[in-house]
N, C-alpha and C. Protein backbone atom coordinates (compact mmCIF):
# COMPACT_ATOMS: atom_id res chain seq x y z
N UNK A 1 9.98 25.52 16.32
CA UNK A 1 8.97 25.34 15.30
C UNK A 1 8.52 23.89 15.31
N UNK A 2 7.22 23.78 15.55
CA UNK A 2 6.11 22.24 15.40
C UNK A 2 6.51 21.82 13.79
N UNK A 3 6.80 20.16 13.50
CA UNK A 3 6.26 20.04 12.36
C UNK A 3 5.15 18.84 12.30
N UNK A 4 4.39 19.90 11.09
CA UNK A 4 2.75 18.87 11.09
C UNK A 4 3.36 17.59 10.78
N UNK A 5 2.97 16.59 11.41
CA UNK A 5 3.05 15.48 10.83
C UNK A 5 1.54 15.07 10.45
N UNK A 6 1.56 14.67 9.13
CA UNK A 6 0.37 14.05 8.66
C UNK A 6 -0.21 12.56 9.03
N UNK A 7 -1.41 12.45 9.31
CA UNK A 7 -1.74 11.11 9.63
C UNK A 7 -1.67 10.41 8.56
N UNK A 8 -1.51 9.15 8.97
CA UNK A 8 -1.38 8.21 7.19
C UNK A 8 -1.58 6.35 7.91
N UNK A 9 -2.23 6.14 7.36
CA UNK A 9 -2.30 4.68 7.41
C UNK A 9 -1.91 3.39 6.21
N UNK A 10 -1.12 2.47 7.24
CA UNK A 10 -0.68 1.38 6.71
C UNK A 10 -1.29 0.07 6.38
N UNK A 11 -1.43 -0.85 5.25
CA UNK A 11 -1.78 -2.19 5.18
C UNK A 11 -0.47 -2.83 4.51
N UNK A 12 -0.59 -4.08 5.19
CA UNK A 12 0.35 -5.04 4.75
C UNK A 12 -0.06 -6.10 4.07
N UNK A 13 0.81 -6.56 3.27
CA UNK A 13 0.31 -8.05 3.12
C UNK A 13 1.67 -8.88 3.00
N UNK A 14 1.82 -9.95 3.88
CA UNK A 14 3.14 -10.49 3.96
C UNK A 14 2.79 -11.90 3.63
N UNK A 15 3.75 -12.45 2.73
CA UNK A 15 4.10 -13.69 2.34
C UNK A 15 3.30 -13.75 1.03
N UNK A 16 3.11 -12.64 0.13
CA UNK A 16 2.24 -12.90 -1.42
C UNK A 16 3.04 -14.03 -1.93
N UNK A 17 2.11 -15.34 -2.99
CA UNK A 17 2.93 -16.00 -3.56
C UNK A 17 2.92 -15.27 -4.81
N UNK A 18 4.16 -14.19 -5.07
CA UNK A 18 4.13 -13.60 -6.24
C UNK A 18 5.67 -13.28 -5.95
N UNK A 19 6.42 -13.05 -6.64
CA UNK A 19 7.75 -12.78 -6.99
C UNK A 19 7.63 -11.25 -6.87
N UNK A 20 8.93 -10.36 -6.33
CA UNK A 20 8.98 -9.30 -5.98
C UNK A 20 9.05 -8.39 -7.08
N UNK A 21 9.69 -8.70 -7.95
CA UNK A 21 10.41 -8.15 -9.50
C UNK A 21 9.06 -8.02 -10.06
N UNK A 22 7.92 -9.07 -9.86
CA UNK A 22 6.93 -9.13 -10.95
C UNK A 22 6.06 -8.35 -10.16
N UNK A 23 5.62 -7.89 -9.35
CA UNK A 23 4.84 -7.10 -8.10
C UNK A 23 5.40 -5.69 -8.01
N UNK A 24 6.88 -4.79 -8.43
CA UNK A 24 7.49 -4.09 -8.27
C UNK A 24 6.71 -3.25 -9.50
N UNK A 25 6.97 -4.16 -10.64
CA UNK A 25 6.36 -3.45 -12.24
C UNK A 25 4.88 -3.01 -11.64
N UNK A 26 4.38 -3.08 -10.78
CA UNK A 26 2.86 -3.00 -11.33
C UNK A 26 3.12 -1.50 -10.24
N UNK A 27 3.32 -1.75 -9.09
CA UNK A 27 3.24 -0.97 -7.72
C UNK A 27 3.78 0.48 -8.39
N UNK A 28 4.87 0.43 -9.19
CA UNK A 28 5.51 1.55 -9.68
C UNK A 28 4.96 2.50 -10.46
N UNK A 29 3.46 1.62 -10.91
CA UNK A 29 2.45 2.30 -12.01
C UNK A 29 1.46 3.43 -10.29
N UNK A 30 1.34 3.04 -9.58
CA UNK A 30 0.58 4.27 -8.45
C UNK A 30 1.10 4.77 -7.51
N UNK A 31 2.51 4.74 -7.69
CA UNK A 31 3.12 5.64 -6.39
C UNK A 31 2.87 6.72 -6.74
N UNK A 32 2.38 7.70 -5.45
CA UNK A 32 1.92 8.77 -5.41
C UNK A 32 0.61 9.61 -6.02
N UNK A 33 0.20 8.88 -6.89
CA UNK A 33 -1.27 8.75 -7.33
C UNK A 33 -2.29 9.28 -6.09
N UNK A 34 -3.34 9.56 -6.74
CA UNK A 34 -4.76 9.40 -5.64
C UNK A 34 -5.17 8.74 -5.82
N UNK A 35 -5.88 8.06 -4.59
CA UNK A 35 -6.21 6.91 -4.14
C UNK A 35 -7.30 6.13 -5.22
N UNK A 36 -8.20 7.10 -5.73
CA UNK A 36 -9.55 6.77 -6.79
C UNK A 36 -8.56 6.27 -8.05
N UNK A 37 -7.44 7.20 -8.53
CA UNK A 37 -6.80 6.85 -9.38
C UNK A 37 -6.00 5.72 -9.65
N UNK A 38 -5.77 5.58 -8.53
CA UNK A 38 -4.68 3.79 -8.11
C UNK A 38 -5.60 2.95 -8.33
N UNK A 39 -7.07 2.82 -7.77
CA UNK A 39 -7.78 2.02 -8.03
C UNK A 39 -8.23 1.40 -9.31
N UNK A 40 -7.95 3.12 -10.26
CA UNK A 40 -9.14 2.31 -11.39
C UNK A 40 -7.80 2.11 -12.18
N UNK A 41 -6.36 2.43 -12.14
CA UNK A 41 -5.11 1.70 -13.03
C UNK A 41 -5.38 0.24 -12.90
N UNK A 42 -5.49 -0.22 -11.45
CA UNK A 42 -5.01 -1.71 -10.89
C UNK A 42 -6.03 -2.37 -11.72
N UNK A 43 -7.47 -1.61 -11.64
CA UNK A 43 -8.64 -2.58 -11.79
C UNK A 43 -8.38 -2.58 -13.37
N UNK A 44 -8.04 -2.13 -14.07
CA UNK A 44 -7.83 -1.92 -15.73
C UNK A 44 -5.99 -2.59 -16.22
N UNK A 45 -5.32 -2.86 -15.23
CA UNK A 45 -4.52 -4.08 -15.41
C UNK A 45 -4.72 -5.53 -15.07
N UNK A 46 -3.98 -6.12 -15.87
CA UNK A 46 -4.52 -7.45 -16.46
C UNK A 46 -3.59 -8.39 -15.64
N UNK A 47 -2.92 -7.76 -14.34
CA UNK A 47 -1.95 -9.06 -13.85
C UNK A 47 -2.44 -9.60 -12.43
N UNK A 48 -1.44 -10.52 -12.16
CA UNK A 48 -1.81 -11.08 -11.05
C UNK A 48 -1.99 -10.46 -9.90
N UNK A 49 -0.68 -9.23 -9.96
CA UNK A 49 0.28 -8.55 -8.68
C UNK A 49 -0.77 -7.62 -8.56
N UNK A 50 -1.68 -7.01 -9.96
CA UNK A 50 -2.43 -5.87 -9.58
C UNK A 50 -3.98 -6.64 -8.83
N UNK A 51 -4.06 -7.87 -8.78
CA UNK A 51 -4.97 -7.88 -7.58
C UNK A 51 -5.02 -7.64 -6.30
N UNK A 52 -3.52 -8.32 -6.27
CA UNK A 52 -3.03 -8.70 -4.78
C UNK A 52 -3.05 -7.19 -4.11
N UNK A 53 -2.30 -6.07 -5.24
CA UNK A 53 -1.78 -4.73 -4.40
C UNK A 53 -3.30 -3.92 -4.26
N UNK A 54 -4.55 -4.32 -5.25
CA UNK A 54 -5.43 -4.00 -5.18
C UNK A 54 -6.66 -3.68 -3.96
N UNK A 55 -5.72 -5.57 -3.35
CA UNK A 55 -6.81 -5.42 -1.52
C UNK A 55 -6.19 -4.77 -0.84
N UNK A 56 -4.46 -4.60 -0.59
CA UNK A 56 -3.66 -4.13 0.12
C UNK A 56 -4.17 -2.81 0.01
N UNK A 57 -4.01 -1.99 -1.41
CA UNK A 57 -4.82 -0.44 -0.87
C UNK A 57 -5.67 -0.37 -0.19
N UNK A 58 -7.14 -1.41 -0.39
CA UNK A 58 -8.58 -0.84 -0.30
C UNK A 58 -8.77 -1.10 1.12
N UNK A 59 -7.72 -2.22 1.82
CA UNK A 59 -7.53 -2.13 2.97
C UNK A 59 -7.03 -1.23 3.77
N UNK A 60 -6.18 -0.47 3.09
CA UNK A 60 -4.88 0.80 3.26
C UNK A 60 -6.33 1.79 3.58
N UNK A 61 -7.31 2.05 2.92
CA UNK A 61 -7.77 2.79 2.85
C UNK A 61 -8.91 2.94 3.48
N UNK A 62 -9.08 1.76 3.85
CA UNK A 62 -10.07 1.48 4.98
C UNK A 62 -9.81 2.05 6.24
N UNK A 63 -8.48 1.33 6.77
CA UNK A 63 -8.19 1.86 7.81
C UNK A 63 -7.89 3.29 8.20
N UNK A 64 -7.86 4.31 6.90
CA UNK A 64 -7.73 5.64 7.11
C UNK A 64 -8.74 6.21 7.44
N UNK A 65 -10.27 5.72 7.12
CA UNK A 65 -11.37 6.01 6.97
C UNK A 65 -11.81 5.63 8.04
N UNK A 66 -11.85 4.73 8.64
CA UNK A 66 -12.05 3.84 10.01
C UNK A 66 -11.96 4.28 11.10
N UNK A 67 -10.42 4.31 11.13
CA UNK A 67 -9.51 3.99 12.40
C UNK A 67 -8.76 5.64 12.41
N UNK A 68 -8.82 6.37 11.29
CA UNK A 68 -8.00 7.75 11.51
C UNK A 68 -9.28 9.08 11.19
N UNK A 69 -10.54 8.25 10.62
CA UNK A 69 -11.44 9.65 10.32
C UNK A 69 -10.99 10.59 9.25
N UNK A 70 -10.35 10.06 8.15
CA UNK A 70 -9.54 10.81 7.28
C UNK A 70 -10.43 10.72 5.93
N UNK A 71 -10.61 11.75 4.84
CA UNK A 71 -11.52 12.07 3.94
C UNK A 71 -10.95 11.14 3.02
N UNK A 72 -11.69 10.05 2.14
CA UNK A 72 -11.34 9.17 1.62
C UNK A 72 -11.47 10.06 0.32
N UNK A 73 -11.93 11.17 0.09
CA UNK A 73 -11.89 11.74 -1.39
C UNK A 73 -10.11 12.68 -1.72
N UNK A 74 -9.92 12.69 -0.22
CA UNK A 74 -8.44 13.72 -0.55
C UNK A 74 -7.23 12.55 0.03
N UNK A 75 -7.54 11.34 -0.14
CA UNK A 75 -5.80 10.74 0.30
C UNK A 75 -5.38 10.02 -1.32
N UNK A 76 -4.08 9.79 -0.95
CA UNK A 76 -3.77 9.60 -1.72
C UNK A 76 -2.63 8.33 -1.53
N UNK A 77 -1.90 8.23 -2.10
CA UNK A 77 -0.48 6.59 -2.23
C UNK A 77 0.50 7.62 -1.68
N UNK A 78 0.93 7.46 -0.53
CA UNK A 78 1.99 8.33 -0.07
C UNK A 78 3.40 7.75 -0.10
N UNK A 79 3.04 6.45 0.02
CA UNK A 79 4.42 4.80 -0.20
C UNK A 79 3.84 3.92 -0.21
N UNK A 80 4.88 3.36 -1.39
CA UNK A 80 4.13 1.69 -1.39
C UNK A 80 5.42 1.15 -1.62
N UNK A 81 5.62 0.02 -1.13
CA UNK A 81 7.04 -0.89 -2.06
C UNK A 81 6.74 -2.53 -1.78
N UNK A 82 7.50 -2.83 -2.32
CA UNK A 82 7.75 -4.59 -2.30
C UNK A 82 8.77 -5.15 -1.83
N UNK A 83 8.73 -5.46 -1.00
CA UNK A 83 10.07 -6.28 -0.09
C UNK A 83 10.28 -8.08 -0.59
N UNK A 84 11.10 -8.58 -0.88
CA UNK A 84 11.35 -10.01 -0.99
C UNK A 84 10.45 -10.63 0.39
N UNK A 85 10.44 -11.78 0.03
CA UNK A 85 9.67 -12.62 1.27
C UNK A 85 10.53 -14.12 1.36
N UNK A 86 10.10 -14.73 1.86
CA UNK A 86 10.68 -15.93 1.81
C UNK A 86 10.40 -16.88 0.72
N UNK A 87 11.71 -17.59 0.17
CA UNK A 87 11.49 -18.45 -0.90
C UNK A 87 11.56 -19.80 -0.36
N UNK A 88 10.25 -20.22 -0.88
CA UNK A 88 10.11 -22.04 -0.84
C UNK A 88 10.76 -22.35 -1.77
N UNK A 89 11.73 -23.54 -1.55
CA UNK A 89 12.95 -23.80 -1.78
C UNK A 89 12.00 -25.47 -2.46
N UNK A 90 11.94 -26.07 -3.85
CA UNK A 90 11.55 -26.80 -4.06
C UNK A 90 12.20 -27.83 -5.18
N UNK A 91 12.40 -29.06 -5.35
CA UNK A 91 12.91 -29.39 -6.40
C UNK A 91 12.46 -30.34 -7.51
N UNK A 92 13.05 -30.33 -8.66
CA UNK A 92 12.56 -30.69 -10.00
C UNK A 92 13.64 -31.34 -10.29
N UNK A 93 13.40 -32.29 -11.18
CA UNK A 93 14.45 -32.64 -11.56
C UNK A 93 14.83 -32.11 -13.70
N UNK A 94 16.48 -32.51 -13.07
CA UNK A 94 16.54 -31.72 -14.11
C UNK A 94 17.24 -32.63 -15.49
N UNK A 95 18.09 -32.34 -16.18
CA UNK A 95 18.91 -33.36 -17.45
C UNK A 95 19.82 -34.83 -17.19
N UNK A 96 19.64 -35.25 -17.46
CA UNK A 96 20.54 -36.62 -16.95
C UNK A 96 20.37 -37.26 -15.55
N UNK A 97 19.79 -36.44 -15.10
CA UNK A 97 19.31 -37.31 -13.85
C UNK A 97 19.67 -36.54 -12.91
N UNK A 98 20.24 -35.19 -12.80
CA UNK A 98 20.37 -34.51 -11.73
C UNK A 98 19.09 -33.75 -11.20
N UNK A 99 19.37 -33.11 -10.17
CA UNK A 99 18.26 -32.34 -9.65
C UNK A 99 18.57 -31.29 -9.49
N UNK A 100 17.40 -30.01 -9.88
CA UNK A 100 17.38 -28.88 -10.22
C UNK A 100 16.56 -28.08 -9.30
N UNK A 101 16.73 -26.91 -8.86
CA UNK A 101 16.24 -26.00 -7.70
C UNK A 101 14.86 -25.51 -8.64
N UNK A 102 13.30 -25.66 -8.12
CA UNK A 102 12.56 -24.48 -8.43
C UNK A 102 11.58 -23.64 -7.15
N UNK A 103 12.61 -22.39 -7.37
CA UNK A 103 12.63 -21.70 -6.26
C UNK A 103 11.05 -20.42 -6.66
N UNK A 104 10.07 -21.10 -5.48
CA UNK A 104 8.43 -20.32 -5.10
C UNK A 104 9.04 -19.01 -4.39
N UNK A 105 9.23 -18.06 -5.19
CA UNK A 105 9.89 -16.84 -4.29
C UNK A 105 8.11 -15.89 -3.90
N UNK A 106 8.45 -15.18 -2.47
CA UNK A 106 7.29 -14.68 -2.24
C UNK A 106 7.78 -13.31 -1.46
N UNK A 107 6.02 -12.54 -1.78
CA UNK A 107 6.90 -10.76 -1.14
C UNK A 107 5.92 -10.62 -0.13
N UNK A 108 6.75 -9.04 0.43
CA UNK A 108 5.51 -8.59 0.94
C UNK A 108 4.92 -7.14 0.59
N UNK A 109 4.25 -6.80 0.56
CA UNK A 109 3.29 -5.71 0.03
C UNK A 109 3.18 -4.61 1.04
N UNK A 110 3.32 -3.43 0.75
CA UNK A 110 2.90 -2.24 2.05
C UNK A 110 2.79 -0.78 1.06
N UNK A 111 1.48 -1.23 1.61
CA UNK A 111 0.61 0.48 0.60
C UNK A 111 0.39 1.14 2.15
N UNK A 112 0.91 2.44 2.22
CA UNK A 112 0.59 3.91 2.92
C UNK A 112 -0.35 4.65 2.00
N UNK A 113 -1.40 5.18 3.18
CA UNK A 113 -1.74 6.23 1.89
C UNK A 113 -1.97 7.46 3.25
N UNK A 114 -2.43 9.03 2.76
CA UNK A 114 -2.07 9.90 3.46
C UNK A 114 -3.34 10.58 3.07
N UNK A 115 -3.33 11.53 3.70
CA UNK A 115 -4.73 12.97 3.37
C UNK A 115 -4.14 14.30 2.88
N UNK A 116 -4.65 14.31 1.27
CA UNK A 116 -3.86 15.74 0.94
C UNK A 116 -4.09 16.45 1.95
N UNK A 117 -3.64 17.99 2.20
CA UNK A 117 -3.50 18.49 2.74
C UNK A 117 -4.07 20.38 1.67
């Protein structure tokens, strides 16, 4: 027995300067959503992370449309997550004269989206 595998296309975005924890809250609001629907949550939240994950779809979704010929009215968020990225390691100083770590933590972004079926 064949199994269908569905076509699905990927966008990335690696090295966001956004913290993973704060990028995780937003991403968790369109997993599995349709694609029209992810759009108009992100565009009707008020944060930073929902810009960033905002191009990552429309890019996601480009390339389905593009590069796979796939009906941009039937796909949908098939995976998305947030991976840690590298933290710029920076310092401040801190009480009495010591010095204190302020750590630029950064992610990376990866929206899939797929073609109902």
């Amino acid at each position: 027995m064949e199994v269908m595998e569905k076509k699905c296309a990927t966008a990335t975005h690696k090295g966001a300067r956004i913290g993973a924890q704060k990028t995780r809250l937003v991403i968790d609001l369109i997993r599995g959503k349709d694609a029209a629907t992810a759009l108009s949550i992100l565009k009707n939240n008020n944060t930073r992370a929902s810009v960033l994950i905002e191009k990552v779809l429309r890019s996601s979704i480009a390339n389905a449309v593009n590069n796979l010929n796939l009906d941009e009215t039937k796909l949908y968020v098939k995976e998305c997550f947030v991976n840690d990225g590298p933290v710029l390691k920076r310092i401040k100083m801190g009480s009495r004269g010591h010095v204190d770590r302020n750590d630029h933590r950064t992610s990376h972004i990866i929206v899939t989206v797929a073609e109902r079926l």
